[in-house]
PDB file of N, CA and C in Angstrom:
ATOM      1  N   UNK A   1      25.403  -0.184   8.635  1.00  0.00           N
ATOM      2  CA  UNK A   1      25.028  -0.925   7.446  1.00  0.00           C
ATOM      3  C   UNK A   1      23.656  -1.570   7.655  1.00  0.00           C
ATOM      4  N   UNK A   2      22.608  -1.534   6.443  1.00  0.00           N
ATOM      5  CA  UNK A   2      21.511  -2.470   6.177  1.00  0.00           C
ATOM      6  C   UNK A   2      21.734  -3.390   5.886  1.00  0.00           C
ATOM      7  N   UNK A   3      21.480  -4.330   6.351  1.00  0.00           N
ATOM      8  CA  UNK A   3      21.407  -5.867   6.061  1.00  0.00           C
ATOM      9  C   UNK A   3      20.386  -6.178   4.985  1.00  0.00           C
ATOM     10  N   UNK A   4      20.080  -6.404   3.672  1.00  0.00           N
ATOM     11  CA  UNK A   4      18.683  -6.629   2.838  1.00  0.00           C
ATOM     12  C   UNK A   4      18.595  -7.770   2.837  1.00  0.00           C
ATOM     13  N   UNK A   5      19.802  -8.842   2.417  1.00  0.00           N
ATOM     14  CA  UNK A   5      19.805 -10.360   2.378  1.00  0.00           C
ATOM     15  C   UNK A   5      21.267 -10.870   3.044  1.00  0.00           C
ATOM     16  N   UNK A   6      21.447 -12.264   3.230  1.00  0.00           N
ATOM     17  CA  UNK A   6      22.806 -12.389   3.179  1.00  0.00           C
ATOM     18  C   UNK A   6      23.683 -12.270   1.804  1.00  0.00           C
ATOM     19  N   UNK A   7      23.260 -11.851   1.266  1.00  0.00           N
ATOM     20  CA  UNK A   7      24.835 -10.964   0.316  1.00  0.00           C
ATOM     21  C   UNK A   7      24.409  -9.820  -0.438  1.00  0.00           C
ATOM     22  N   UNK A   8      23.654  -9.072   0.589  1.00  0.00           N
ATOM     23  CA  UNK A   8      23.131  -7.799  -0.331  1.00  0.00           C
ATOM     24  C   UNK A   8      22.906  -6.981   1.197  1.00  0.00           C
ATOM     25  N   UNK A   9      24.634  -5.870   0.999  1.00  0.00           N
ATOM     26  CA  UNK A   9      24.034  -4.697   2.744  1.00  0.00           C
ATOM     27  C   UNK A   9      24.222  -2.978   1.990  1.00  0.00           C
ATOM     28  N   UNK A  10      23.905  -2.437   2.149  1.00  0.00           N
ATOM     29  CA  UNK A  10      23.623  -0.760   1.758  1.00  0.00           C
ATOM     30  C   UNK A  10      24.064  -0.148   3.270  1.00  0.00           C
ATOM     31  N   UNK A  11      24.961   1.040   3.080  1.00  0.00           N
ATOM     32  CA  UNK A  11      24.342   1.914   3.848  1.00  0.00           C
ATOM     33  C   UNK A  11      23.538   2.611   4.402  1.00  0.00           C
ATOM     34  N   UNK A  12      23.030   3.072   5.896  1.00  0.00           N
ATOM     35  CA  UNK A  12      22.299   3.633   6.320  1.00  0.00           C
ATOM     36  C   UNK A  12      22.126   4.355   5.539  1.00  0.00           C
ATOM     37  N   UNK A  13      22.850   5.521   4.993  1.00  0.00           N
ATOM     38  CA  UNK A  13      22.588   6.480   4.241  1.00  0.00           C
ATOM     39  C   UNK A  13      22.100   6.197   3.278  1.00  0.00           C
ATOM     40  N   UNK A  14      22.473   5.495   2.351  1.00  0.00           N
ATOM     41  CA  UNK A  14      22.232   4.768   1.120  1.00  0.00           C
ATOM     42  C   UNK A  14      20.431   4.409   1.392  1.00  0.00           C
ATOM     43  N   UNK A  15      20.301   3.559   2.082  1.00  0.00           N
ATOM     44  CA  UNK A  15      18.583   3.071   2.928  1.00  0.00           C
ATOM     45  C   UNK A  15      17.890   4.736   3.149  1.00  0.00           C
ATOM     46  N   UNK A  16      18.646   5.531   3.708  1.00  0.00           N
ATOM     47  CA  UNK A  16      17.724   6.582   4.026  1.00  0.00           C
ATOM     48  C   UNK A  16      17.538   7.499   2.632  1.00  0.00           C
ATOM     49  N   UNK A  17      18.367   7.617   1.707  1.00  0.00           N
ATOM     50  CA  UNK A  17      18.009   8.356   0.267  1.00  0.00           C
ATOM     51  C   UNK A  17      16.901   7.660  -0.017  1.00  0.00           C
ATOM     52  N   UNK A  18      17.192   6.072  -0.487  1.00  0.00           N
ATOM     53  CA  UNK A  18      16.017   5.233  -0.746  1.00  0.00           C
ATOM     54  C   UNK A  18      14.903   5.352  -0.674  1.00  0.00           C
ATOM     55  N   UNK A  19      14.384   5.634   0.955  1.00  0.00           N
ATOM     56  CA  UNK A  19      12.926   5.893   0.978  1.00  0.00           C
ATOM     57  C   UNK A  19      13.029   7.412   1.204  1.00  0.00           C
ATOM     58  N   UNK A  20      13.790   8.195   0.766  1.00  0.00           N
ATOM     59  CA  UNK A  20      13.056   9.381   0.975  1.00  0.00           C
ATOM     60  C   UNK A  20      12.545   9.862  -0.968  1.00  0.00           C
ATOM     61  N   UNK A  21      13.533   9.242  -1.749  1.00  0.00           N
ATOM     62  CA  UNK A  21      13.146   8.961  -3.126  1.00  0.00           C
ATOM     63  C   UNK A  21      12.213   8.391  -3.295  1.00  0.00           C
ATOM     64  N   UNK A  22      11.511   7.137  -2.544  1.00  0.00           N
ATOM     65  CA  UNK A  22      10.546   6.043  -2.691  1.00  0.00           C
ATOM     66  C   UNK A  22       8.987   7.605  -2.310  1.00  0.00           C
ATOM     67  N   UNK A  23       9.023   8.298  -1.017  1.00  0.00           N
ATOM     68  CA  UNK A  23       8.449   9.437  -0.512  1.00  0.00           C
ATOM     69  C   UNK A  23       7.992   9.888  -2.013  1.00  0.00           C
ATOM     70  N   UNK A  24       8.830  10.200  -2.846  1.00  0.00           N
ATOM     71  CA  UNK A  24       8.542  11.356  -3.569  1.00  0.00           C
ATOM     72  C   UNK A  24       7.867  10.915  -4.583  1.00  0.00           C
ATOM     73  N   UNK A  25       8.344   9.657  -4.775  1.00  0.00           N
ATOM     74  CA  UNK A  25       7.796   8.535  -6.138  1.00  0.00           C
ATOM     75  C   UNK A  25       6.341   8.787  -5.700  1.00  0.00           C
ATOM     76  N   UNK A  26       5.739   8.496  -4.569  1.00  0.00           N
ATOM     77  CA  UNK A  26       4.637   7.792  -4.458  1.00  0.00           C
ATOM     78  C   UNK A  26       3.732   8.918  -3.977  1.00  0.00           C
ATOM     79  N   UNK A  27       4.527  10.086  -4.084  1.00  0.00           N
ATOM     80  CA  UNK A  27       3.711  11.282  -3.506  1.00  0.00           C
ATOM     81  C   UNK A  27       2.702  11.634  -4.906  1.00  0.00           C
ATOM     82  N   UNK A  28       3.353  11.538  -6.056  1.00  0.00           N
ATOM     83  CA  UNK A  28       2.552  11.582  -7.507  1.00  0.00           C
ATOM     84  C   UNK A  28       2.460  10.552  -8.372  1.00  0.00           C
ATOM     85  N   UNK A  29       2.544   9.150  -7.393  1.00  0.00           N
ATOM     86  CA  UNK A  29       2.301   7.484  -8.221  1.00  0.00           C
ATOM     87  C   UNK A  29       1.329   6.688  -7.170  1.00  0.00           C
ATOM     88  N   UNK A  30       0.489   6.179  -7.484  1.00  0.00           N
ATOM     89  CA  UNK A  30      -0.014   5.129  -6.386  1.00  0.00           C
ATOM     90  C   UNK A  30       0.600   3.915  -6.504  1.00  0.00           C
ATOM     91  N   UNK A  31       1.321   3.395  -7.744  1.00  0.00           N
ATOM     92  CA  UNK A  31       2.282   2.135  -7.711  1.00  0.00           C
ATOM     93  C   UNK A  31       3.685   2.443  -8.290  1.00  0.00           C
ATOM     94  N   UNK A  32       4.269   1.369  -8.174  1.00  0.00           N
ATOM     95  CA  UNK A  32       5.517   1.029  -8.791  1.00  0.00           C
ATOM     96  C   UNK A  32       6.199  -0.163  -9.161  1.00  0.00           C
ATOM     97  N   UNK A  33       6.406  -0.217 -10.514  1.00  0.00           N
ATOM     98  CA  UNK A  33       6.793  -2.206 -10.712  1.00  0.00           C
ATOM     99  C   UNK A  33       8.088  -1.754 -10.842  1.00  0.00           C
ATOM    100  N   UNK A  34       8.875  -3.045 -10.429  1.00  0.00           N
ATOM    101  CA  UNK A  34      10.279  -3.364 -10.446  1.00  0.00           C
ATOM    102  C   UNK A  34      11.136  -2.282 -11.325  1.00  0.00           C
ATOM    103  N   UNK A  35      10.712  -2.309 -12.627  1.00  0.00           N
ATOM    104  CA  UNK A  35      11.702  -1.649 -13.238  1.00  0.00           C
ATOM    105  C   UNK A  35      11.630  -0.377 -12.991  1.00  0.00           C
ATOM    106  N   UNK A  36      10.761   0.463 -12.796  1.00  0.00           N
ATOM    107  CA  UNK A  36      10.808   1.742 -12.256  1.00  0.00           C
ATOM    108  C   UNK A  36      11.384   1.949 -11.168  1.00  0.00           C
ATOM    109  N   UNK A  37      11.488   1.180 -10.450  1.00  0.00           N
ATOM    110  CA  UNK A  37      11.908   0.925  -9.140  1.00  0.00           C
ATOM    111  C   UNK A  37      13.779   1.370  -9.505  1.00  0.00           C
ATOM    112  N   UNK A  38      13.677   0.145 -10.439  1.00  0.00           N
ATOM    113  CA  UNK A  38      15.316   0.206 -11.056  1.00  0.00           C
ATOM    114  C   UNK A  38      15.963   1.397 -11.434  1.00  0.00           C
ATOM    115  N   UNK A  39      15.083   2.010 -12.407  1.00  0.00           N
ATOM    116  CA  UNK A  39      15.505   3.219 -13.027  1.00  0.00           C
ATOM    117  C   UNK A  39      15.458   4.216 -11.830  1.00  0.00           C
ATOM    118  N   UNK A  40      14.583   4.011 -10.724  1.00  0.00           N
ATOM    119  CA  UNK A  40      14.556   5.486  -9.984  1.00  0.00           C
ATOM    120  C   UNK A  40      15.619   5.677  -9.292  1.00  0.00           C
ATOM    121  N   UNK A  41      16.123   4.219  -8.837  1.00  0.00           N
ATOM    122  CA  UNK A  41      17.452   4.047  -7.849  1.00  0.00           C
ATOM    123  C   UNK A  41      18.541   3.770  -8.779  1.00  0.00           C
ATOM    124  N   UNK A  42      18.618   4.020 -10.080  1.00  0.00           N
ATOM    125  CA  UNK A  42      19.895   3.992 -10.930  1.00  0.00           C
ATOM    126  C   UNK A  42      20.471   2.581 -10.200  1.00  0.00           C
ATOM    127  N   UNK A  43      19.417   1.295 -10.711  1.00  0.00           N
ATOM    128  CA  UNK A  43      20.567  -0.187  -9.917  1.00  0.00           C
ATOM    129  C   UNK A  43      20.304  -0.931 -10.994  1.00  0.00           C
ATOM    130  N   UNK A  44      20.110  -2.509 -11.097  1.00  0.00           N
ATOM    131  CA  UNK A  44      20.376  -2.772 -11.545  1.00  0.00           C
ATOM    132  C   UNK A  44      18.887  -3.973 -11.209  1.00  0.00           C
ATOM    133  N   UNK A  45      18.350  -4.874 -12.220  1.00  0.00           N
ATOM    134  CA  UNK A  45      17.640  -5.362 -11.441  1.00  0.00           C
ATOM    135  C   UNK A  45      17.587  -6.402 -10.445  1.00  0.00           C
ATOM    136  N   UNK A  46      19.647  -7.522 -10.575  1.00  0.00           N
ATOM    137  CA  UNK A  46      19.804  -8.177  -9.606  1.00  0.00           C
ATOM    138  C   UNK A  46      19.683  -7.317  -8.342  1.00  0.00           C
ATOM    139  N   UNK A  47      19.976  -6.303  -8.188  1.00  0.00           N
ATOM    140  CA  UNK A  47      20.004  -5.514  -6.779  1.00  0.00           C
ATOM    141  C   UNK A  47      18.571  -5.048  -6.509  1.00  0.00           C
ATOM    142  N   UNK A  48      17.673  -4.340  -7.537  1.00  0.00           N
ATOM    143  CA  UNK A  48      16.001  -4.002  -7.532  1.00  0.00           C
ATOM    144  C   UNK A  48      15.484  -5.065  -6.501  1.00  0.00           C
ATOM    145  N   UNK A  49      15.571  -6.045  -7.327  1.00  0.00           N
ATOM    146  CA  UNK A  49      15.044  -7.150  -6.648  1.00  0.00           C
ATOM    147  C   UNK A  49      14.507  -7.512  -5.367  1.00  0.00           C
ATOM    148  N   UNK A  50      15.542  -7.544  -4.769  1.00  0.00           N
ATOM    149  CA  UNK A  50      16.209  -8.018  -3.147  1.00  0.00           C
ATOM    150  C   UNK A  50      15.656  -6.798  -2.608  1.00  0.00           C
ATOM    151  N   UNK A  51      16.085  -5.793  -2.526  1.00  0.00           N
ATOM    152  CA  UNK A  51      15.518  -4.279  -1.867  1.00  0.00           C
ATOM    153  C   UNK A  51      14.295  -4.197  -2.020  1.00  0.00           C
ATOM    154  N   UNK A  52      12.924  -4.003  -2.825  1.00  0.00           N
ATOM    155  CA  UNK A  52      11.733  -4.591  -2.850  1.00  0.00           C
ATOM    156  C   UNK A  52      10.893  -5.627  -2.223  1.00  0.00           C
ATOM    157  N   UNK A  53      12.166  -6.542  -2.193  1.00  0.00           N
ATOM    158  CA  UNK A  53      11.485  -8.066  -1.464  1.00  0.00           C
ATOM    159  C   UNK A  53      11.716  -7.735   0.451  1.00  0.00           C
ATOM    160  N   UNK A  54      12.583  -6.840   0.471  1.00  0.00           N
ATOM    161  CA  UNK A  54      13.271  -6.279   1.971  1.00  0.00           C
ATOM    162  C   UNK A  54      11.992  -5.429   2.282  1.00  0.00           C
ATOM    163  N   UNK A  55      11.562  -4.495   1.393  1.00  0.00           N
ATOM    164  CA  UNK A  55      11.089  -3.666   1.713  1.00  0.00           C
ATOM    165  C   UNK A  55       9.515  -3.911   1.951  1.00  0.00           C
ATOM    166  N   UNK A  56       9.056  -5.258   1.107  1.00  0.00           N
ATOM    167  CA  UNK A  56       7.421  -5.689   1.202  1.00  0.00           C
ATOM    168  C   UNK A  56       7.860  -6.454   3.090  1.00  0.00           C
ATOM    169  N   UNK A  57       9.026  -7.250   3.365  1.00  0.00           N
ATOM    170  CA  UNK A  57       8.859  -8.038   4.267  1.00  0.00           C
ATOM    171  C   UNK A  57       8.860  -6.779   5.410  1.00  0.00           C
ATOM    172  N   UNK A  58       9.294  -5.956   5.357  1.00  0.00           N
ATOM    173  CA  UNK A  58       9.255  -4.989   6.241  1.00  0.00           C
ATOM    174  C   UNK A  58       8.346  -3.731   6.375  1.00  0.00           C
ATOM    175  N   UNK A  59       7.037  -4.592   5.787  1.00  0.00           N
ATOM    176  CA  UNK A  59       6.003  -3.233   5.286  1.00  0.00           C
ATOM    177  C   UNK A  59       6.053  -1.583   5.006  1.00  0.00           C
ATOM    178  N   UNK A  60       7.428  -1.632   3.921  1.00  0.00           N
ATOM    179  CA  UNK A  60       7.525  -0.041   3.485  1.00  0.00           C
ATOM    180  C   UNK A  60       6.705   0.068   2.798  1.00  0.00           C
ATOM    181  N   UNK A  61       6.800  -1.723   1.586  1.00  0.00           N
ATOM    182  CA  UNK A  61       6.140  -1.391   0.060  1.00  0.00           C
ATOM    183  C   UNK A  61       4.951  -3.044   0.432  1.00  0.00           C
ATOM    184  N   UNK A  62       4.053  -2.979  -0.264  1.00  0.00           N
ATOM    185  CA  UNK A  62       3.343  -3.829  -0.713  1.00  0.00           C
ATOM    186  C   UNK A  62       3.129  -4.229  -1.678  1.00  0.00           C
ATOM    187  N   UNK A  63       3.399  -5.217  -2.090  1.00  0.00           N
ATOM    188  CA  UNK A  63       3.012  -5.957  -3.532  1.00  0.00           C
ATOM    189  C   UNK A  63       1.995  -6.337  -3.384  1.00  0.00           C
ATOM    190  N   UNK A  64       1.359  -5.858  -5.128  1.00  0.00           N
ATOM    191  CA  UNK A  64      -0.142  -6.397  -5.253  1.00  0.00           C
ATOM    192  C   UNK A  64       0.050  -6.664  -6.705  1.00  0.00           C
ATOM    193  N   UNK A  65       0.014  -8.154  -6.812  1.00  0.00           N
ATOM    194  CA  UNK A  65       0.679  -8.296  -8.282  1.00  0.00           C
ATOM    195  C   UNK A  65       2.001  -8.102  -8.551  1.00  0.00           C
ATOM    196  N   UNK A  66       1.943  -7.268 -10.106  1.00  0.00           N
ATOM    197  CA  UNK A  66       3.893  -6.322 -10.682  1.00  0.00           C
ATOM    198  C   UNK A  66       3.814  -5.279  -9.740  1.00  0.00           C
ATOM    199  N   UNK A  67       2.907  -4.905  -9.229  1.00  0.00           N
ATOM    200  CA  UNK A  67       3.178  -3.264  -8.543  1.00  0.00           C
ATOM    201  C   UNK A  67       3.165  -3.617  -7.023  1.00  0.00           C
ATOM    202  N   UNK A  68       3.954  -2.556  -6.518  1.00  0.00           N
ATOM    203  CA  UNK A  68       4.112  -1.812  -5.196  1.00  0.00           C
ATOM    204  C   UNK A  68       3.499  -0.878  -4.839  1.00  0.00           C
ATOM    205  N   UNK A  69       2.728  -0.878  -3.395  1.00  0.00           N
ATOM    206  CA  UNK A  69       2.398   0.017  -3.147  1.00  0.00           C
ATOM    207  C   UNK A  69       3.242   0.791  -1.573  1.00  0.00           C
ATOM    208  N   UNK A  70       3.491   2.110  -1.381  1.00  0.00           N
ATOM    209  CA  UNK A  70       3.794   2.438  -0.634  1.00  0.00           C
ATOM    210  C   UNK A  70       2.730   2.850   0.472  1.00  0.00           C
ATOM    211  N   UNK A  71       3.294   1.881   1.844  1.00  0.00           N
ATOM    212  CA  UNK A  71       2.418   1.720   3.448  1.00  0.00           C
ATOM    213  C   UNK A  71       2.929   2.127   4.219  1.00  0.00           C
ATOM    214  N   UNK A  72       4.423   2.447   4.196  1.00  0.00           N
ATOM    215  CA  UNK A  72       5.103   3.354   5.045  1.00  0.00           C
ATOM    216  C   UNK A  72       4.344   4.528   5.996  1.00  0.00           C
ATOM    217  N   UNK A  73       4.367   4.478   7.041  1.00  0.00           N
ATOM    218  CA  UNK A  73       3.533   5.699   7.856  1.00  0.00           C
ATOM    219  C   UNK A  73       4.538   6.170   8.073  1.00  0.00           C
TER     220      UNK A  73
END
């Protein structure tokens, strides 16, 4: 299990679809705001949220402003 917050955990698996979807997003997007985010992962935006905020503290995504950018190497 991923830990994102204390009351928000995903499966490994679940985490590894994630960024391999996030991969594909950004292979033909240079950003992404929240709600796209939402719609791409079919969630919801209490859950968007938290996973975004996981993912800037853990330099997958960067926020610059509404948008994300993907830094993932």
């Amino acid at each position: 299990m991923q830990r994102i917050n204390d009351a928000l955990y995903i499966s490994r698996e679940a985490y590894d679809l994630m960024i391999e979807q996030l991969k594909k997003h950004f292979s033909n997007n240079e950003g992404m705001t929240v709600a796209e985010f939402r719609d791409l992962m079919q969630t919801t935006r209490k859950y968007a949220l938290p996973l975004l905020e996981y993912m800037d503290a853990n330099r997958i995504t960067l926020r610059v402003g509404d948008i994300r950018k993907f830094i993932l190497k």
